[in-house]
C-alpha atoms as a PDB file:
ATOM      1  CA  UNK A   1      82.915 136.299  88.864  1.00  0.00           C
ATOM      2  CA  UNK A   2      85.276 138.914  87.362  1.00  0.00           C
ATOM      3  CA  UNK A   3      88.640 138.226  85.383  1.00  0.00           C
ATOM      4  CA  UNK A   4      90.766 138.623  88.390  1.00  0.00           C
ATOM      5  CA  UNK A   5      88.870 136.551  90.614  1.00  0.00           C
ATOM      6  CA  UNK A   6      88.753 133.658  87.517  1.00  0.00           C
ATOM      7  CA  UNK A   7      92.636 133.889  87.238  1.00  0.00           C
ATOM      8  CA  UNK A   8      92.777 133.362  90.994  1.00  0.00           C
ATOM      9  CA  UNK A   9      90.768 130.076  91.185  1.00  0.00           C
ATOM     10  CA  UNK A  10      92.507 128.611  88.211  1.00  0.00           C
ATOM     11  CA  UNK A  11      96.226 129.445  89.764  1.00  0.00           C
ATOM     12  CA  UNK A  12      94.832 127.813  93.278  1.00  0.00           C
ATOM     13  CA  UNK A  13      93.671 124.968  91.828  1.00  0.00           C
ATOM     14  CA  UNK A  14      96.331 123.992  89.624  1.00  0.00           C
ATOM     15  CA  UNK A  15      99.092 124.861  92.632  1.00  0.00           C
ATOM     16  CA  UNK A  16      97.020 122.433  94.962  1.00  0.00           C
ATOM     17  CA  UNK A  17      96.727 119.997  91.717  1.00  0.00           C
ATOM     18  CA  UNK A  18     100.226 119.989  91.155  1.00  0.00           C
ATOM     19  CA  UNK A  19     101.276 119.724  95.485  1.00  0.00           C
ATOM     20  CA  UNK A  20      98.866 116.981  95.850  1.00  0.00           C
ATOM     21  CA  UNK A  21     101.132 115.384  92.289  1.00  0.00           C
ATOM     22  CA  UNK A  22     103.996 115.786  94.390  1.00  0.00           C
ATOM     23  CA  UNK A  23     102.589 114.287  97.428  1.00  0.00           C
ATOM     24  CA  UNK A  24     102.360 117.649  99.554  1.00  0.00           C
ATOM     25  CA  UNK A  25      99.517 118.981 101.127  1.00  0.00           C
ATOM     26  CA  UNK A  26      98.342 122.257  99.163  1.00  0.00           C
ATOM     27  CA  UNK A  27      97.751 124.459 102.578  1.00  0.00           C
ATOM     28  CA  UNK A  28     101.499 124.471 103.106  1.00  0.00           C
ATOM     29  CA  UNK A  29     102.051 126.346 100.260  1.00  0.00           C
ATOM     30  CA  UNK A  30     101.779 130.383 100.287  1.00  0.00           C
ATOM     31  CA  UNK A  31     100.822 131.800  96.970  1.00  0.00           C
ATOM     32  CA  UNK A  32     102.272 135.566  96.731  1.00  0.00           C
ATOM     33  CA  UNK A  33     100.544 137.553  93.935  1.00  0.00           C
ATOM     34  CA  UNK A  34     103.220 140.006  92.343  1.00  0.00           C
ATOM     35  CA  UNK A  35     101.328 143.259  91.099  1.00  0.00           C
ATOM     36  CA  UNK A  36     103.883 144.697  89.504  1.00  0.00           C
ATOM     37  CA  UNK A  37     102.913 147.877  87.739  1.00  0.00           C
ATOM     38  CA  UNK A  38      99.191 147.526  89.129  1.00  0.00           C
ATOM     39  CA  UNK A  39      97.180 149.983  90.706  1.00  0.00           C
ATOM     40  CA  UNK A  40      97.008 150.061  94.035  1.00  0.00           C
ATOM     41  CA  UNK A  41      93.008 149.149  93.466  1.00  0.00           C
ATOM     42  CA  UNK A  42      93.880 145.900  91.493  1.00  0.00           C
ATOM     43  CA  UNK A  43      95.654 144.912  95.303  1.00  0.00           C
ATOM     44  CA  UNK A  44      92.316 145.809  96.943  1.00  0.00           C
ATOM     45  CA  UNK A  45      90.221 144.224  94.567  1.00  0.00           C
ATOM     46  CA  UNK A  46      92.769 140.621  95.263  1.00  0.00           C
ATOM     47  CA  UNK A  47      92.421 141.192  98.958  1.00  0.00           C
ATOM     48  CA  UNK A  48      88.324 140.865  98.816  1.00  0.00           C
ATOM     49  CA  UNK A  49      89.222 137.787  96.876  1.00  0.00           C
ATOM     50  CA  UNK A  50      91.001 136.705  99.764  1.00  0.00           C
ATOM     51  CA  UNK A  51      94.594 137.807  98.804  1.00  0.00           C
ATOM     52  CA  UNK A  52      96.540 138.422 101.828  1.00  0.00           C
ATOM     53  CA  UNK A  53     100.182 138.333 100.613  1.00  0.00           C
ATOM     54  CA  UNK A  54     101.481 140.260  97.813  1.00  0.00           C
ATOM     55  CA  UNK A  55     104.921 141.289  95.834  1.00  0.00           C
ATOM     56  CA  UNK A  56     106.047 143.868  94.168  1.00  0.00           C
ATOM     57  CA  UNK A  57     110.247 144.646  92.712  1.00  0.00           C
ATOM     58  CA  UNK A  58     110.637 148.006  92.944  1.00  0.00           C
ATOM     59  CA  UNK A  59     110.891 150.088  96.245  1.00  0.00           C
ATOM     60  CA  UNK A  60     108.830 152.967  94.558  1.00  0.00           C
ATOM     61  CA  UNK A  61     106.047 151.002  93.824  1.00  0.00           C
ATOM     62  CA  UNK A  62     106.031 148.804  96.919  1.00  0.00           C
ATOM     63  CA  UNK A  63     105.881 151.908  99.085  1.00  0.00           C
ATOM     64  CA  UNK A  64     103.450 153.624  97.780  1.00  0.00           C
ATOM     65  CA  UNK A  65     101.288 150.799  97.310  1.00  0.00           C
ATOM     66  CA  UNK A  66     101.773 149.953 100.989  1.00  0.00           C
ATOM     67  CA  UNK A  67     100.608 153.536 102.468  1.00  0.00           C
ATOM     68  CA  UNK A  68      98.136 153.167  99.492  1.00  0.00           C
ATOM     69  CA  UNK A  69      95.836 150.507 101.480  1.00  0.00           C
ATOM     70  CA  UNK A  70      97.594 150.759 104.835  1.00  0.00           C
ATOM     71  CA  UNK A  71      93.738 150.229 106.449  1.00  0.00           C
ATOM     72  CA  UNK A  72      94.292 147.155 104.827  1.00  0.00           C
ATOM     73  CA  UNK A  73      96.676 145.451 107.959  1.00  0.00           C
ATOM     74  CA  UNK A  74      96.318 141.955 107.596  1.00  0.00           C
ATOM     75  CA  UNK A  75      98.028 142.142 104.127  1.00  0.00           C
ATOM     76  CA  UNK A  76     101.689 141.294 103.924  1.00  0.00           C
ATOM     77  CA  UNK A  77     104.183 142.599 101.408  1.00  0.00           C
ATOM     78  CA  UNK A  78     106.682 140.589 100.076  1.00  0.00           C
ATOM     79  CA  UNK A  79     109.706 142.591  98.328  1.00  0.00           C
ATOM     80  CA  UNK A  80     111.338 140.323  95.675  1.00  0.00           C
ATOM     81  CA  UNK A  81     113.201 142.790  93.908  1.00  0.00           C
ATOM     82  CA  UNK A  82     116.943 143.665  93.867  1.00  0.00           C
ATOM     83  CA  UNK A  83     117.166 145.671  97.033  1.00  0.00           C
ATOM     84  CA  UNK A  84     119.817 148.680  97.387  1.00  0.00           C
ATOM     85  CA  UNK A  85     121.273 149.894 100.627  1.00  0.00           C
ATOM     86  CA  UNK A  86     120.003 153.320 100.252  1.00  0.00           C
ATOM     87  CA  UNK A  87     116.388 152.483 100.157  1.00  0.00           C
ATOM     88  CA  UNK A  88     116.756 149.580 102.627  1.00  0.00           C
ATOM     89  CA  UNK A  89     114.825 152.078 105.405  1.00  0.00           C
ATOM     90  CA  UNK A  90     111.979 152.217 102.624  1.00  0.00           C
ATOM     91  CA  UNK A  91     111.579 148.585 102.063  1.00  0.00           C
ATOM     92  CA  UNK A  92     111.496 148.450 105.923  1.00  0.00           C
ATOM     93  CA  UNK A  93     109.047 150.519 106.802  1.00  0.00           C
ATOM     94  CA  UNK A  94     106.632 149.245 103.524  1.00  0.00           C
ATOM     95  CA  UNK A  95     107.430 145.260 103.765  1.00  0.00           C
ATOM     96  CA  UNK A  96     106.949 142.216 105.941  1.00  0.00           C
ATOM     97  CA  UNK A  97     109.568 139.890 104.017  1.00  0.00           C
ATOM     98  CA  UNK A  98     112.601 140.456 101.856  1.00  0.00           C
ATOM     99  CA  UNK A  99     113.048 137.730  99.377  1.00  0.00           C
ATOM    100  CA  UNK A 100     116.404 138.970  98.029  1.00  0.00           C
ATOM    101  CA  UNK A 101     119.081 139.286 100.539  1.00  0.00           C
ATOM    102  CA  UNK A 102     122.162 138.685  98.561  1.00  0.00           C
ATOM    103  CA  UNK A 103     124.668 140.214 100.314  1.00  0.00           C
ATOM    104  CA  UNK A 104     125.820 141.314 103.844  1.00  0.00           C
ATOM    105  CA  UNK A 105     126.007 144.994 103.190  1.00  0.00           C
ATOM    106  CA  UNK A 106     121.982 145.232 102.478  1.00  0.00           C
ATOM    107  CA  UNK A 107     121.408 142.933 105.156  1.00  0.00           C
ATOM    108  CA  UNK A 108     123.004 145.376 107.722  1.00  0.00           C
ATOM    109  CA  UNK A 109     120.987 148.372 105.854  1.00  0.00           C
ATOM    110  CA  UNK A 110     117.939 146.470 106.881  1.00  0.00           C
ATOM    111  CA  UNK A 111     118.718 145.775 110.368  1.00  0.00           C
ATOM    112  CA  UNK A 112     119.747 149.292 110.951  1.00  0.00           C
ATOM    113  CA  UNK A 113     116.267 150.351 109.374  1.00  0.00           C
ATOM    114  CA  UNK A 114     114.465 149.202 112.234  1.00  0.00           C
ATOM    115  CA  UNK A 115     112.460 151.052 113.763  1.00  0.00           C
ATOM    116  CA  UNK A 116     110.632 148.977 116.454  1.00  0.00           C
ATOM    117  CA  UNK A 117     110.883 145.831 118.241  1.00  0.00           C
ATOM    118  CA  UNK A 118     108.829 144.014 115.216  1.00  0.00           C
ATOM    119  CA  UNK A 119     111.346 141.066 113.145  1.00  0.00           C
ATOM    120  CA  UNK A 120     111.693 141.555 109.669  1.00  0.00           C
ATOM    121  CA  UNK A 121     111.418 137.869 107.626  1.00  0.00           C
ATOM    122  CA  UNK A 122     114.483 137.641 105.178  1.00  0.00           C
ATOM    123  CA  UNK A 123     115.232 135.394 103.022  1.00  0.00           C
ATOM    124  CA  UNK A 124     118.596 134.589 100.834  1.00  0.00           C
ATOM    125  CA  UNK A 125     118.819 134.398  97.194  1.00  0.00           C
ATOM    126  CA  UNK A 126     120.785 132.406  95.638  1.00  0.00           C
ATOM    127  CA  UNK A 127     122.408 133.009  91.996  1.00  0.00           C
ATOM    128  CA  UNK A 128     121.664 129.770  90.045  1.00  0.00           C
ATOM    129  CA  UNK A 129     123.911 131.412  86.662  1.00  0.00           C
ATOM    130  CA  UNK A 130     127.545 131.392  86.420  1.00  0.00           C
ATOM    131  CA  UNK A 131     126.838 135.089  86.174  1.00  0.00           C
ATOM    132  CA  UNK A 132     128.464 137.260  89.351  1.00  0.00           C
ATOM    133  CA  UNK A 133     126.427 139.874  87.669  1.00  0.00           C
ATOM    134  CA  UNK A 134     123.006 138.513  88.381  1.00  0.00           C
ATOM    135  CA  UNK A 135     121.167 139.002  91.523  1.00  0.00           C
ATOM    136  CA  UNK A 136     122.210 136.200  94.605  1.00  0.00           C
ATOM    137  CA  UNK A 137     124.488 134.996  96.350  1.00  0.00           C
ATOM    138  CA  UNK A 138     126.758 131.894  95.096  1.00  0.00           C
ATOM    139  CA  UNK A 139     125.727 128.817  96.178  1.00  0.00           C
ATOM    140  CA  UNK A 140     128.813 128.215  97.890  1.00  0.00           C
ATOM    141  CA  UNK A 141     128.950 131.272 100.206  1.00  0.00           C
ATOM    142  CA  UNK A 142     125.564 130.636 101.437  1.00  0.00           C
ATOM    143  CA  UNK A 143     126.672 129.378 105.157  1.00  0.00           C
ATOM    144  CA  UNK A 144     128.880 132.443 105.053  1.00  0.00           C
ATOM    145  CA  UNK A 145     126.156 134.792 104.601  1.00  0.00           C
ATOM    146  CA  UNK A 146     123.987 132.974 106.570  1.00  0.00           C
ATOM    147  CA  UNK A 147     125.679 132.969 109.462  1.00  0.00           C
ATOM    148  CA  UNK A 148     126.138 136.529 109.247  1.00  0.00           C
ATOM    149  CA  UNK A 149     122.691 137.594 108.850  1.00  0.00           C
ATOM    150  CA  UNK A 150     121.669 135.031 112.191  1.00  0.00           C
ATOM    151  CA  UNK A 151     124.120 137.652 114.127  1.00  0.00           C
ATOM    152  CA  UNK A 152     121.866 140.662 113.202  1.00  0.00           C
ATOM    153  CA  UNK A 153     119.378 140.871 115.813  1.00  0.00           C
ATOM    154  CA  UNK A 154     115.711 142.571 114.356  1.00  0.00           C
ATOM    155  CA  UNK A 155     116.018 140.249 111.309  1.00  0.00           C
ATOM    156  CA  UNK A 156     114.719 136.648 110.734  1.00  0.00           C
ATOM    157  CA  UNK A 157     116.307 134.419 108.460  1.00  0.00           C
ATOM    158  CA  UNK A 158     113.325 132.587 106.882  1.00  0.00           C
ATOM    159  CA  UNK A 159     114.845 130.592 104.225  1.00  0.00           C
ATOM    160  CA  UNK A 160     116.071 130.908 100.479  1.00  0.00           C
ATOM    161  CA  UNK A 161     114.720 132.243  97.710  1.00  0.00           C
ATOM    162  CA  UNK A 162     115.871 131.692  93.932  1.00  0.00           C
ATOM    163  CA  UNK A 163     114.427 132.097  90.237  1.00  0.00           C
ATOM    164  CA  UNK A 164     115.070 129.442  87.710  1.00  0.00           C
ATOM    165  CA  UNK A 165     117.464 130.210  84.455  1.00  0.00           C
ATOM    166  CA  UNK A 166     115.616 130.420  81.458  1.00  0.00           C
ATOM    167  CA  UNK A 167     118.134 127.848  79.519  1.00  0.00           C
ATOM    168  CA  UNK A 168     118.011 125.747  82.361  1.00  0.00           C
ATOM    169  CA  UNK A 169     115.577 122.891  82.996  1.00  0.00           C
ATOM    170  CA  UNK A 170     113.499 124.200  85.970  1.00  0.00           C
ATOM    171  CA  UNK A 171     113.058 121.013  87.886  1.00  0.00           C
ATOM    172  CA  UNK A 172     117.104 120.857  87.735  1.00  0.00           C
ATOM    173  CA  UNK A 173     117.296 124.230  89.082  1.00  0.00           C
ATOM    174  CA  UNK A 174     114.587 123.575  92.101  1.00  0.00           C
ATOM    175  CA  UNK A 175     116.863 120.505  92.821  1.00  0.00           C
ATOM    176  CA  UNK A 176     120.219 122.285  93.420  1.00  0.00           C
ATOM    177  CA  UNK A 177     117.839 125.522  95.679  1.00  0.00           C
ATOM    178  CA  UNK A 178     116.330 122.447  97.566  1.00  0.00           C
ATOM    179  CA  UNK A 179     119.889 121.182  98.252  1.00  0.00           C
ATOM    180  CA  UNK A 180     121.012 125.172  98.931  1.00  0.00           C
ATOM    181  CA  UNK A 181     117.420 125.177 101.446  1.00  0.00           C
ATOM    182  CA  UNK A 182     119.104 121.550 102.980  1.00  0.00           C
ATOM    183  CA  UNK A 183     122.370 123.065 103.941  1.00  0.00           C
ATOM    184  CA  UNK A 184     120.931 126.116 105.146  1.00  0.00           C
ATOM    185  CA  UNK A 185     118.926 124.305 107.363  1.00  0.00           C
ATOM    186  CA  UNK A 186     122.045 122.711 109.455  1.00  0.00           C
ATOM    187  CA  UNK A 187     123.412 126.056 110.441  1.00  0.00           C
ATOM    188  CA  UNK A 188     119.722 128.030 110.300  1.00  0.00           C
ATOM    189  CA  UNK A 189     117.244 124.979 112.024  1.00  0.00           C
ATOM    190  CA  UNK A 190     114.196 127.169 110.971  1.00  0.00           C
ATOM    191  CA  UNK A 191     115.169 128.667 107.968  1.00  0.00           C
ATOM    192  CA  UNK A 192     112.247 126.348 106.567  1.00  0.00           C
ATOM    193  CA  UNK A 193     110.888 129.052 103.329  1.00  0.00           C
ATOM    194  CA  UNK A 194     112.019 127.855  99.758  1.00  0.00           C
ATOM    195  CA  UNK A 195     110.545 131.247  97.687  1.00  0.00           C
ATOM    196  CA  UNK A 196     110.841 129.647  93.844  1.00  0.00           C
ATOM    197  CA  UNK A 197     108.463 129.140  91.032  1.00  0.00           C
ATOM    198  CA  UNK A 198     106.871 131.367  88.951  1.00  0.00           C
ATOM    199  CA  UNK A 199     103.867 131.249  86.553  1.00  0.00           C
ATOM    200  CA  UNK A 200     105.404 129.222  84.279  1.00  0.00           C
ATOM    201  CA  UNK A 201     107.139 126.492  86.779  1.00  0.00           C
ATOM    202  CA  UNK A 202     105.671 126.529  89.725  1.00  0.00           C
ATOM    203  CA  UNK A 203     104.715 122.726  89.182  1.00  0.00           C
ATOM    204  CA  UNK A 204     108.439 122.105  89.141  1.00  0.00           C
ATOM    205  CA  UNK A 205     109.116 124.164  92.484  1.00  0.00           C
ATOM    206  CA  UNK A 206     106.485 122.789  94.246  1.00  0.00           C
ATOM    207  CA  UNK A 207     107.709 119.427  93.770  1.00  0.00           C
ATOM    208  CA  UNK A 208     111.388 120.169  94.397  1.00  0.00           C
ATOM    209  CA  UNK A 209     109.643 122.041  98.304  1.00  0.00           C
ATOM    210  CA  UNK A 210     108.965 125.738  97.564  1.00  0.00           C
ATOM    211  CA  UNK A 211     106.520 126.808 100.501  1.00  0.00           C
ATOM    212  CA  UNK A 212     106.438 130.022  98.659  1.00  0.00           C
ATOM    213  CA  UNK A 213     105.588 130.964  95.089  1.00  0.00           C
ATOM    214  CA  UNK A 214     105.599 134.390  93.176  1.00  0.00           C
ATOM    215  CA  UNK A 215     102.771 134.588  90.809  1.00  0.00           C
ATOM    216  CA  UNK A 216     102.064 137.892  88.335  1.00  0.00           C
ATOM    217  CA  UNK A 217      99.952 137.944  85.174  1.00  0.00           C
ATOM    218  CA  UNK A 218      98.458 134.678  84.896  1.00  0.00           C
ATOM    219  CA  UNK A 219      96.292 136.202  88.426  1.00  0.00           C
ATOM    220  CA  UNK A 220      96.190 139.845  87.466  1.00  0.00           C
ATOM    221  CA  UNK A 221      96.262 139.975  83.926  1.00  0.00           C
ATOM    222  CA  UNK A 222      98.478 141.497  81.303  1.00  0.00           C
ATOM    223  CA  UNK A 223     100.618 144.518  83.288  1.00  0.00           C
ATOM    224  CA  UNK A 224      99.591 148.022  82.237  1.00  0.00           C
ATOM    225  CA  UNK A 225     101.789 149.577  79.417  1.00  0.00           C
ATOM    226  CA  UNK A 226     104.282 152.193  80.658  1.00  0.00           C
ATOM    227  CA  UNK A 227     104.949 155.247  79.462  1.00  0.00           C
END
């Protein structure tokens, strides 16, 4: 068994240890391995481990990854990175889900990226911080955006997405998205997602509902230095 594929048990089986902790049945979870700054072979070598959703932040990367192992069709990309209008047709044409709709403006980008009849999965993300500055959209004008993003017709609105301050207690902060995920639900009925926890809280998210968690170097190892 190699590295990667050693990582890749040991995440599974402590995110089905700590769903069944919770009460939750493991297979309703969707683990999403983020390769940032990977090679496009490290996502080949996950996908014959059985990998068939990954992540990646930047637009760059995520493209060129993407027509990297497009023989590869069963795998689904996940962008989780701040998205900006002007490569919204980019993150089209490369992903399956957007995990960081924040605003209406990039919303509309997306929808007028489209270029077939095929639904793009979006998510909203929320800003848990007191800081306008960081990524999401306030808690509070989550209906608002919500709403607005049901009215544009070749996206799907999936569900929420958020990442946990890091002078905040995680299981507080999974409380307040699984509210956010509540409240979305009444005007969004199948807006069922809840994309939170990371490597080092997942435990937390799972057990506050996150169907979907982002996972990076505890499955593919330390991330190459960049020059």
């Amino acid at each position: 068994m190699t590295a990667v594929a050693e990582r890749l048990s040991a995440i599974d089986a402590a995110i089905a240890d700590a769903a069944r902790r919770a009460g939750r049945d493991p297979a309703e979870i969707t683990r999403i391995v983020v390769t940032k700054f990977h090679p496009a072979a490290l996502v080949s070598e996950l996908y014959g481990l059985g990998v068939r959703e990954v992540g990646e932040n930047r637009q760059q990367e995520l493209s060129a990854k993407a027509e990297a192992l497009a023989e590869l069709d069963d795998l689904r990309w996940h962008f989780i990175g701040q998205a900006q209008t002007n490569k919204a047709g980019a993150i089209r044409r490369a992903a399956q889900a957007v995990h960081s709709v924040d605003r209406l403006r990039i919303a509309e980008a997306l929808d007028r990226a489209a270029t077939d009849d095929l639904l793009l999965d979006v998510l909203l993300q929320i800003n848990l911080t007191d800081d306008p500055g960081r990524g999401g959209v306030a808690p509070t004008e989550l209906e608002r955006l919500a709403e607005q993003v049901l009215a544009l017709p070749t996206l799907r609105l999936r569900g929420v997405m958020a990442v946990a301050p890091l002078d905040e207690d995680p299981a507080a902060a999974f409380a307040r998205v699984h509210e956010s995920a509540q409240r979305l639900r009444a005007v969004a009925p199948g807006a069922e997602w809840i994309s939170a926890g990371m490597t080092g809280d997942f435990a937390e998210a799972i057990a506050a509902g996150a169907t979907h968690l982002r996972i990076g170097s505890a499955i593919t190892g330390p991330r190459p230095a960049q020059g």
